[in-house]
C-alpha atoms as a PDB file:
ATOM      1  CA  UNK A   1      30.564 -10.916  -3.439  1.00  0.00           C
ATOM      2  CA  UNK A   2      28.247 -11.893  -0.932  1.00  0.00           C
ATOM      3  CA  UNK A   3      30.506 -12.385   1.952  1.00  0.00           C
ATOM      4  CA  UNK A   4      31.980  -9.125   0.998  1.00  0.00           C
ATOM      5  CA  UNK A   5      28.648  -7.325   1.417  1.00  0.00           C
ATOM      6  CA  UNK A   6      28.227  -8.853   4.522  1.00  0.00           C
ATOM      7  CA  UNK A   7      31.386  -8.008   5.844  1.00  0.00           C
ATOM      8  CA  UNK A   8      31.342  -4.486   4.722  1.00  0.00           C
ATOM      9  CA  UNK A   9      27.601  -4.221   6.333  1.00  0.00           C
ATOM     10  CA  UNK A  10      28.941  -5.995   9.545  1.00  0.00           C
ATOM     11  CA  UNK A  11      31.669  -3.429  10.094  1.00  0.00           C
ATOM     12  CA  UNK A  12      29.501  -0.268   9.225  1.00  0.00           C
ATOM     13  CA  UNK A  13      26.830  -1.599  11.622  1.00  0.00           C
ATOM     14  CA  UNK A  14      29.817  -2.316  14.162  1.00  0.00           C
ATOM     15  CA  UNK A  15      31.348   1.179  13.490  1.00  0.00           C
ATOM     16  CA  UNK A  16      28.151   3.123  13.894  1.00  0.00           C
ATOM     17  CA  UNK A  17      26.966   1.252  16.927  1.00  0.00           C
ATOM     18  CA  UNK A  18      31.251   2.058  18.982  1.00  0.00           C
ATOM     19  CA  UNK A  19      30.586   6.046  17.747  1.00  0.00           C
ATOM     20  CA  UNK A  20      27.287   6.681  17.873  1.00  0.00           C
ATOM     21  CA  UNK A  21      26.325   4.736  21.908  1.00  0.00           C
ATOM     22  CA  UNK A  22      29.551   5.188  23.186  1.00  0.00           C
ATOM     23  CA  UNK A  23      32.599   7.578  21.293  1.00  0.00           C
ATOM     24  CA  UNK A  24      30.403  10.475  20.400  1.00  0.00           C
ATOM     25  CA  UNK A  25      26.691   9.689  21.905  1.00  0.00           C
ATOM     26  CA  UNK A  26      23.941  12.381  21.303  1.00  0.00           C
ATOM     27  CA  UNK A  27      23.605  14.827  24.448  1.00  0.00           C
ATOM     28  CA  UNK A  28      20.978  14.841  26.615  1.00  0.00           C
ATOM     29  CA  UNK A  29      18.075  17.090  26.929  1.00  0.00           C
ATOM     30  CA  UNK A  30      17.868  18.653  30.314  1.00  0.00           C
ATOM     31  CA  UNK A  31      14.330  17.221  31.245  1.00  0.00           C
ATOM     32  CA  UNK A  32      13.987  18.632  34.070  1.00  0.00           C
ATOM     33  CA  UNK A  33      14.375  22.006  33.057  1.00  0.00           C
ATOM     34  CA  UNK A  34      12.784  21.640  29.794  1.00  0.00           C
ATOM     35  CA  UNK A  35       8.717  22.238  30.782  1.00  0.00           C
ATOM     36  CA  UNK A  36       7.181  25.063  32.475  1.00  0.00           C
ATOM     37  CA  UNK A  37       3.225  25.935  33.404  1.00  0.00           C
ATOM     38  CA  UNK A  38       1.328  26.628  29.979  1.00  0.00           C
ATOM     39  CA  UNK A  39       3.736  24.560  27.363  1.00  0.00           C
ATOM     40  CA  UNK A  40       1.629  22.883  25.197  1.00  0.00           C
ATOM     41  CA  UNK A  41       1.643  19.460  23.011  1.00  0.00           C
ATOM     42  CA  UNK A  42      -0.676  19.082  20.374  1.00  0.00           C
ATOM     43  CA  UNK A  43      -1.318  16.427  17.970  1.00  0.00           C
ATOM     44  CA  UNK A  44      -2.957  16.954  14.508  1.00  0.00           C
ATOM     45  CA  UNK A  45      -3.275  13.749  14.021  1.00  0.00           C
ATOM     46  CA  UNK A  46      -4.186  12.078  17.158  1.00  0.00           C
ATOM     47  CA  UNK A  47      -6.548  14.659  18.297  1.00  0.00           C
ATOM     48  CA  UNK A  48      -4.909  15.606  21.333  1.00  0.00           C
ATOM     49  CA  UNK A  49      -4.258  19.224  23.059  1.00  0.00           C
ATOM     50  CA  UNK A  50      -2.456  19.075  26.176  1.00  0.00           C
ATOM     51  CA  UNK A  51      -1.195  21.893  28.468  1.00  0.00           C
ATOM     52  CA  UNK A  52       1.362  21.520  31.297  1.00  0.00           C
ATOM     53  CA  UNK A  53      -0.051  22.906  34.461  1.00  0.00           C
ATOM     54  CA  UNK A  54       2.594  21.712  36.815  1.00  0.00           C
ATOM     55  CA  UNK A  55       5.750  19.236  37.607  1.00  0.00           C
ATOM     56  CA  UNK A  56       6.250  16.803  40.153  1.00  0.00           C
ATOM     57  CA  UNK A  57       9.578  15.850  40.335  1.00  0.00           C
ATOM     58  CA  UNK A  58      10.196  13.445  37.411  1.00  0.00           C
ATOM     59  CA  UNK A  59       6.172  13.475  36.536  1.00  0.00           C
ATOM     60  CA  UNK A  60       4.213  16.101  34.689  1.00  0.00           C
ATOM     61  CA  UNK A  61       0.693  17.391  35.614  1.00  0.00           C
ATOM     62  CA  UNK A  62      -1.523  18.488  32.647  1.00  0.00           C
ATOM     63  CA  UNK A  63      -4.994  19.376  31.018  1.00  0.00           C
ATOM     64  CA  UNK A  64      -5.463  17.156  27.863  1.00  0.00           C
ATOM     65  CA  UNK A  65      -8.375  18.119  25.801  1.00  0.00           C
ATOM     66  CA  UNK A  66      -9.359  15.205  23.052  1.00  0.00           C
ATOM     67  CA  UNK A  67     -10.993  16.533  20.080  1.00  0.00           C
ATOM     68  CA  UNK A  68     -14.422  15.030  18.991  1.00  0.00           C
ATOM     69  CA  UNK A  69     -13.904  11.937  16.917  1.00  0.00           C
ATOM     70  CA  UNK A  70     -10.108  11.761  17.933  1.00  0.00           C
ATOM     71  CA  UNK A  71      -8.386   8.900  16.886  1.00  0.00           C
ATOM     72  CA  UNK A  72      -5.986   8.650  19.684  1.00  0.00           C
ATOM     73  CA  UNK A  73      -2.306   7.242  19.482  1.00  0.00           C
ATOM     74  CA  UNK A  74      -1.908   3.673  17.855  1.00  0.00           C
ATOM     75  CA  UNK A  75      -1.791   0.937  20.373  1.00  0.00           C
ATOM     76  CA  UNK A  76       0.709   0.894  22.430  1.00  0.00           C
ATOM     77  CA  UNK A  77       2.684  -0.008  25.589  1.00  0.00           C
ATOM     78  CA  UNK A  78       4.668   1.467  28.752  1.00  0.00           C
ATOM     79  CA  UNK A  79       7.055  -0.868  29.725  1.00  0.00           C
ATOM     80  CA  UNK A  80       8.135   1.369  32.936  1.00  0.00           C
ATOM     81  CA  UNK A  81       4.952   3.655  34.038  1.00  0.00           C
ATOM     82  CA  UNK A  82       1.154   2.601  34.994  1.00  0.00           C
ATOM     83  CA  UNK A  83      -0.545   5.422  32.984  1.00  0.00           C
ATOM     84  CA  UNK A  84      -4.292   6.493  34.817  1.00  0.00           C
ATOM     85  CA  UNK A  85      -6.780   8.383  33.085  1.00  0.00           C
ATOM     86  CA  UNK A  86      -9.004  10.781  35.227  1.00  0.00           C
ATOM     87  CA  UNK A  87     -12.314  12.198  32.983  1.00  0.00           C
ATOM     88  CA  UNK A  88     -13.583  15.493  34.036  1.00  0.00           C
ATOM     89  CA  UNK A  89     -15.993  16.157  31.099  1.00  0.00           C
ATOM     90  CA  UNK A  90     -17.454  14.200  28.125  1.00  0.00           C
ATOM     91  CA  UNK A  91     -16.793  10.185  27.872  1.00  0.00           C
ATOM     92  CA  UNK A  92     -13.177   9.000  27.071  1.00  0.00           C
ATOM     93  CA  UNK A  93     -13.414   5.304  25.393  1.00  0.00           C
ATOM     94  CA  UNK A  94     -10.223   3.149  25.848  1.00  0.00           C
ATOM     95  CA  UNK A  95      -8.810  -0.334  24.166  1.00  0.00           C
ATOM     96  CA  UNK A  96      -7.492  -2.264  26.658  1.00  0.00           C
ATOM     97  CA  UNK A  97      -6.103  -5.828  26.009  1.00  0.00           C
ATOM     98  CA  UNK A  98      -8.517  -5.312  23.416  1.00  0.00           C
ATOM     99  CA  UNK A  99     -11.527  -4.618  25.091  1.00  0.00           C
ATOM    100  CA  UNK A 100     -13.156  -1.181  24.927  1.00  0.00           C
ATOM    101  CA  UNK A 101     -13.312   0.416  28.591  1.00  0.00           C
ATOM    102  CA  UNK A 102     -15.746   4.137  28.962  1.00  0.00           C
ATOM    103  CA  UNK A 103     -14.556   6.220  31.483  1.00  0.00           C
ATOM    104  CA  UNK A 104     -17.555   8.509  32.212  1.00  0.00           C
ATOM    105  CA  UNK A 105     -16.722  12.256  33.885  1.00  0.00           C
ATOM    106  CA  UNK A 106     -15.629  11.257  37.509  1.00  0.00           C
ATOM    107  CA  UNK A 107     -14.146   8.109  36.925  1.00  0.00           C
ATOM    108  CA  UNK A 108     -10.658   7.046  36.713  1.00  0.00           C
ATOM    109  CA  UNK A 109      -9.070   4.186  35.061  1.00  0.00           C
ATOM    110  CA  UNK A 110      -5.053   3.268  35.569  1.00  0.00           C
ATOM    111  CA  UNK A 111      -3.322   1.190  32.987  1.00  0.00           C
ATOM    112  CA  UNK A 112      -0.697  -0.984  34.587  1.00  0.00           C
ATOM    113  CA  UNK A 113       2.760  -0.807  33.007  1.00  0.00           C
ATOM    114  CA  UNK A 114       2.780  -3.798  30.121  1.00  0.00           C
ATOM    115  CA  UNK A 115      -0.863  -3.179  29.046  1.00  0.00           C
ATOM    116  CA  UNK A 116      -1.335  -2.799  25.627  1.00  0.00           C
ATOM    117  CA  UNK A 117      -3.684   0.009  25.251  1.00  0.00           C
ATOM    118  CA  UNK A 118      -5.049   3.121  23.053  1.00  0.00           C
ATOM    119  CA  UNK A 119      -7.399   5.846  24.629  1.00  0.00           C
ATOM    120  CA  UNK A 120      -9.504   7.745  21.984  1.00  0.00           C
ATOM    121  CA  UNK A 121     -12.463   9.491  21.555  1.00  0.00           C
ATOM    122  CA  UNK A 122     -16.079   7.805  20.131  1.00  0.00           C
ATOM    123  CA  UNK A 123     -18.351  11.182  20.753  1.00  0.00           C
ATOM    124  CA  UNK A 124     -19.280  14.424  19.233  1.00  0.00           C
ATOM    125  CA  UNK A 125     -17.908  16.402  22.699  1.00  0.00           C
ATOM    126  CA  UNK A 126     -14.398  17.434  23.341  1.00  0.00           C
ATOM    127  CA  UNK A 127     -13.209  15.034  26.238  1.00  0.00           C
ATOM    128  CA  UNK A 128     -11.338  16.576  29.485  1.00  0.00           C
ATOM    129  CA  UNK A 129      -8.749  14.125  31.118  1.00  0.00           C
ATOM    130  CA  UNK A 130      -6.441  15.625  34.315  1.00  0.00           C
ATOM    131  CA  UNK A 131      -4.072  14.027  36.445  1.00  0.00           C
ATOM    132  CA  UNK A 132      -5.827  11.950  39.829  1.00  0.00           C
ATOM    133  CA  UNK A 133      -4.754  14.652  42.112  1.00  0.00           C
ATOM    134  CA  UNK A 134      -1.458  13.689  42.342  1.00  0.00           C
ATOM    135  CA  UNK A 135      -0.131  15.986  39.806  1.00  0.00           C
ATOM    136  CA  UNK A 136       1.408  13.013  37.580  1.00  0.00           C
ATOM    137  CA  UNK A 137       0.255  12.514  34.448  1.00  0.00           C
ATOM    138  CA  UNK A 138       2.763  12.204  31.963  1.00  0.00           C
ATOM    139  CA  UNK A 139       6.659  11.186  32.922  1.00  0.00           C
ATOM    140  CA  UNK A 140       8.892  14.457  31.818  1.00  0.00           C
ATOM    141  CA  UNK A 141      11.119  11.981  29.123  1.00  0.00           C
ATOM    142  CA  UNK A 142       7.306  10.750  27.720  1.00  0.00           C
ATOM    143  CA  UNK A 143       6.749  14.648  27.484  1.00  0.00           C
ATOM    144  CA  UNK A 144       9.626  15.199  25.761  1.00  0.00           C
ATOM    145  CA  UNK A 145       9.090  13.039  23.433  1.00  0.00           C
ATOM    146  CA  UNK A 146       5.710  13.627  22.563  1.00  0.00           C
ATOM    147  CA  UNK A 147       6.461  17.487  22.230  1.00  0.00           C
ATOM    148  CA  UNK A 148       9.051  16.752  20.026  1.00  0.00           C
ATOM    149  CA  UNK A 149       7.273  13.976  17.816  1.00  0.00           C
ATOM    150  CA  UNK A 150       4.120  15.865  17.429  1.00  0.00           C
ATOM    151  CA  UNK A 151       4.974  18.140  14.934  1.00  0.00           C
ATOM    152  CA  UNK A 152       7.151  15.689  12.990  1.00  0.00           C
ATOM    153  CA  UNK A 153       4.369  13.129  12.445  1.00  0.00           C
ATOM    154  CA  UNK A 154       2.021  15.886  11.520  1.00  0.00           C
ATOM    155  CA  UNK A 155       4.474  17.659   9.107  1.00  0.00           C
ATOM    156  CA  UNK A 156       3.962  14.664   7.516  1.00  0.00           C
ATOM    157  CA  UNK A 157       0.063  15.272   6.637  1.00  0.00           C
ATOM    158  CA  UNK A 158      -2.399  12.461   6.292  1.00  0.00           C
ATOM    159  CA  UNK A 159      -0.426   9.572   5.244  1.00  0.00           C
ATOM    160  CA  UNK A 160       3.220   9.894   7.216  1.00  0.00           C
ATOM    161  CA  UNK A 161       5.972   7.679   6.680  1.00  0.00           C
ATOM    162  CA  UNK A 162       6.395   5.085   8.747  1.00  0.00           C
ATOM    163  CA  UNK A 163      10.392   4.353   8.611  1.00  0.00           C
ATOM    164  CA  UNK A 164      10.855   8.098   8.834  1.00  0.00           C
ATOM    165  CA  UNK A 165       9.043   7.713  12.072  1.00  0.00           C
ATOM    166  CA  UNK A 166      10.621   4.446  13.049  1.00  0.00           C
ATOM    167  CA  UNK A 167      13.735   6.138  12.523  1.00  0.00           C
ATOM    168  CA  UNK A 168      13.054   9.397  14.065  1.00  0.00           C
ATOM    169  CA  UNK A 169      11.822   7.367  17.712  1.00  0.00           C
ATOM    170  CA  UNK A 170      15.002   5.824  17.395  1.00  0.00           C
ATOM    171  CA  UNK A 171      17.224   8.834  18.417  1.00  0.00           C
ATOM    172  CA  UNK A 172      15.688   9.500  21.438  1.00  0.00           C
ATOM    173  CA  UNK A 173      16.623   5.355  22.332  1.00  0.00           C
ATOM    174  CA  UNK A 174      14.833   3.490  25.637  1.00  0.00           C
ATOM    175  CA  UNK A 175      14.272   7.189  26.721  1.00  0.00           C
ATOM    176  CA  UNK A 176      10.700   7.220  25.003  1.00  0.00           C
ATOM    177  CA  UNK A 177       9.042   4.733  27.100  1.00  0.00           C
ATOM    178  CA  UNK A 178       6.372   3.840  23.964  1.00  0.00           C
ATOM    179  CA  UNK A 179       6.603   0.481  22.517  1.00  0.00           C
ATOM    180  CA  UNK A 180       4.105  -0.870  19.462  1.00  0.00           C
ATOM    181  CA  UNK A 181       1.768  -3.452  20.643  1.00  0.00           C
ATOM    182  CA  UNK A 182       2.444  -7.303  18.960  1.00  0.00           C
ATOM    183  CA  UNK A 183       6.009  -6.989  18.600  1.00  0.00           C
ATOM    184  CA  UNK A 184       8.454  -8.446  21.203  1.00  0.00           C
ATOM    185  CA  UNK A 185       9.732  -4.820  23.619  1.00  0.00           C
ATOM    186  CA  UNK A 186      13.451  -6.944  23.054  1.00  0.00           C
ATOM    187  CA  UNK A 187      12.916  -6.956  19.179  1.00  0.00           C
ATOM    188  CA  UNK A 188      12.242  -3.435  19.891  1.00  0.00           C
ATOM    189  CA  UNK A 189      14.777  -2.292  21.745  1.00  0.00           C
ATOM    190  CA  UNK A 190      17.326  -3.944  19.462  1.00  0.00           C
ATOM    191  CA  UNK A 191      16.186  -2.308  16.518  1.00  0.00           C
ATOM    192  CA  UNK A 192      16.196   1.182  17.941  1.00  0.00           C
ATOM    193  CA  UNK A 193      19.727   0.337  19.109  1.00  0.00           C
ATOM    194  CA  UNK A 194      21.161  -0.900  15.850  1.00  0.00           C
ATOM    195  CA  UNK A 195      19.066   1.693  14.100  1.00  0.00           C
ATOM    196  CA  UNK A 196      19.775   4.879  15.767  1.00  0.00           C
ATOM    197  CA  UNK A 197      23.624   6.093  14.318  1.00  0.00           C
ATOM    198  CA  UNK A 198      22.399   5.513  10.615  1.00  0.00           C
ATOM    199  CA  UNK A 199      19.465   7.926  11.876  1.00  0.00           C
ATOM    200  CA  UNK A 200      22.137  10.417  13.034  1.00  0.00           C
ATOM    201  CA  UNK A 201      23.640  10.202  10.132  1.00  0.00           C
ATOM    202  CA  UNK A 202      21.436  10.904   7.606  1.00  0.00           C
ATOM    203  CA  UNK A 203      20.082  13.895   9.905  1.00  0.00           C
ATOM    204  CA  UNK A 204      17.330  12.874  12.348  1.00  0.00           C
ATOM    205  CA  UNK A 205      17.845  15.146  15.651  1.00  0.00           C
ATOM    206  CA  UNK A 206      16.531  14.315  18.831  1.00  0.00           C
ATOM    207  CA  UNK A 207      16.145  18.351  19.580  1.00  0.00           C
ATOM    208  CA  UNK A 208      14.541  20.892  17.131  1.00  0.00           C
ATOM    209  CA  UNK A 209      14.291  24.221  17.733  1.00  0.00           C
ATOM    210  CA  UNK A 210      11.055  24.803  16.395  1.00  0.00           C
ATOM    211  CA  UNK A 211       9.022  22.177  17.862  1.00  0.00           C
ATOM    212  CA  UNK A 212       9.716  23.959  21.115  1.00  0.00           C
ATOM    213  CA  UNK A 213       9.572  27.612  23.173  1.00  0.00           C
ATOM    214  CA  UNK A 214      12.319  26.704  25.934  1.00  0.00           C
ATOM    215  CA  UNK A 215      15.651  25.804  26.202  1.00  0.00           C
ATOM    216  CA  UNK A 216      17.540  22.255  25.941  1.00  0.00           C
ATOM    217  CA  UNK A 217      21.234  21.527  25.658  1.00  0.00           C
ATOM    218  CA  UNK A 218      19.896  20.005  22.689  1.00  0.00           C
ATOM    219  CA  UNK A 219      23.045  17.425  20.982  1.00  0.00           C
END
């Protein structure tokens, strides 16, 4: 009975992998068509209002406004992008390698790619970060993600599931850049892989109409 089960499993996970990666794979979103000036992303439950102002080539300039007492993302890592923070009003406070860093208004700090990090807000001010001057801020397949996610997660309320998230990132595969500090990127990676075509199937989307005011190709 056992070896049956683990056949059975074996082939599904087999099956699933051939259609889902490489038969019939998901489209993909048109990123570089997707944003234009004044599209928003907003997090309930991270605290965090953002507003494209501009795009620069694969990058995205914006306005991100953090909400007093705003817990920020959980700590994470980019495995492909150095991330810099530029403060033009109220103090930004920032877990790095766990250390706290405060970036005061005028200061910038860059997070090389790798770093384990988690930028949030300590204070009773709303806290202005902008891109360097460079007009890159956010990479447009982060964007995409995080406009997409956003409303998911907070759908969810105060206490979201976390393997309806786990499977919902793993649609949108190595695309979303975001990896969960402690665990091994490979393990990671893997997971996502092996994980995303029973995500299809049950109904996770990596496009939904609502979460959105443009077009996409969507899948």
């Amino acid at each position: 009975m056992l070896l049956y089960s683990v056949i059975t499993l074996s082939s599904y996970l087999i099956l699933s992998i051939i259609i889902h990666h490489y038969l019939m794979p998901m489209k993909k979103i048109d990123y570089n068509t997707y944003f234009k000036p004044g599209d928003t992303l907003n997090s309930i439950s991270e605290g965090f209002n953002q507003t494209v102002l501009s795009q620069n080539g694969e990058w995205l300039a914006t306005h991100l406004e953090m909400q007093p007492h705003a817990p920020g993302p959980p700590e994470h890592i980019h495995n492909e992008f150095d991330e810099t923070f530029t403060v033009k009003e109220g103090v930004l406070t920032i877990l790095v390698n766990g250390q706290l860093k405060i970036v005061n208004p005028g200061e910038s700090f860059s997070i090389p790619k790798g770093t384990p990090h988690k930028p949030f807000n300590e204070s009773d001010q709303i806290v202005i970060v902008e891109d360097a001057g460079n007009g890159k801020n956010l990479p447009i397949k982060f964007a995409y993600f995080l406009k997409q996610f956003y409303p998911f997660v907070d759908r969810m309320g105060n206490n979201p599931n976390q393997f309806s998230m786990m499977m919902q990132i793993s649609v949108y595969g190595n695309d979303v850049d975001t990896w969960i500090a402690g665990p091994p990127i490979g393990v990671q990676k893997v997971l996502r892989f092996v994980l995303a075509p029973t995500a299809r199937l049950i109904g996770y989307k990596n496009y939904f109409e609502s979460n959105t005011n443009v077009s996409s190709t969507g899948f």
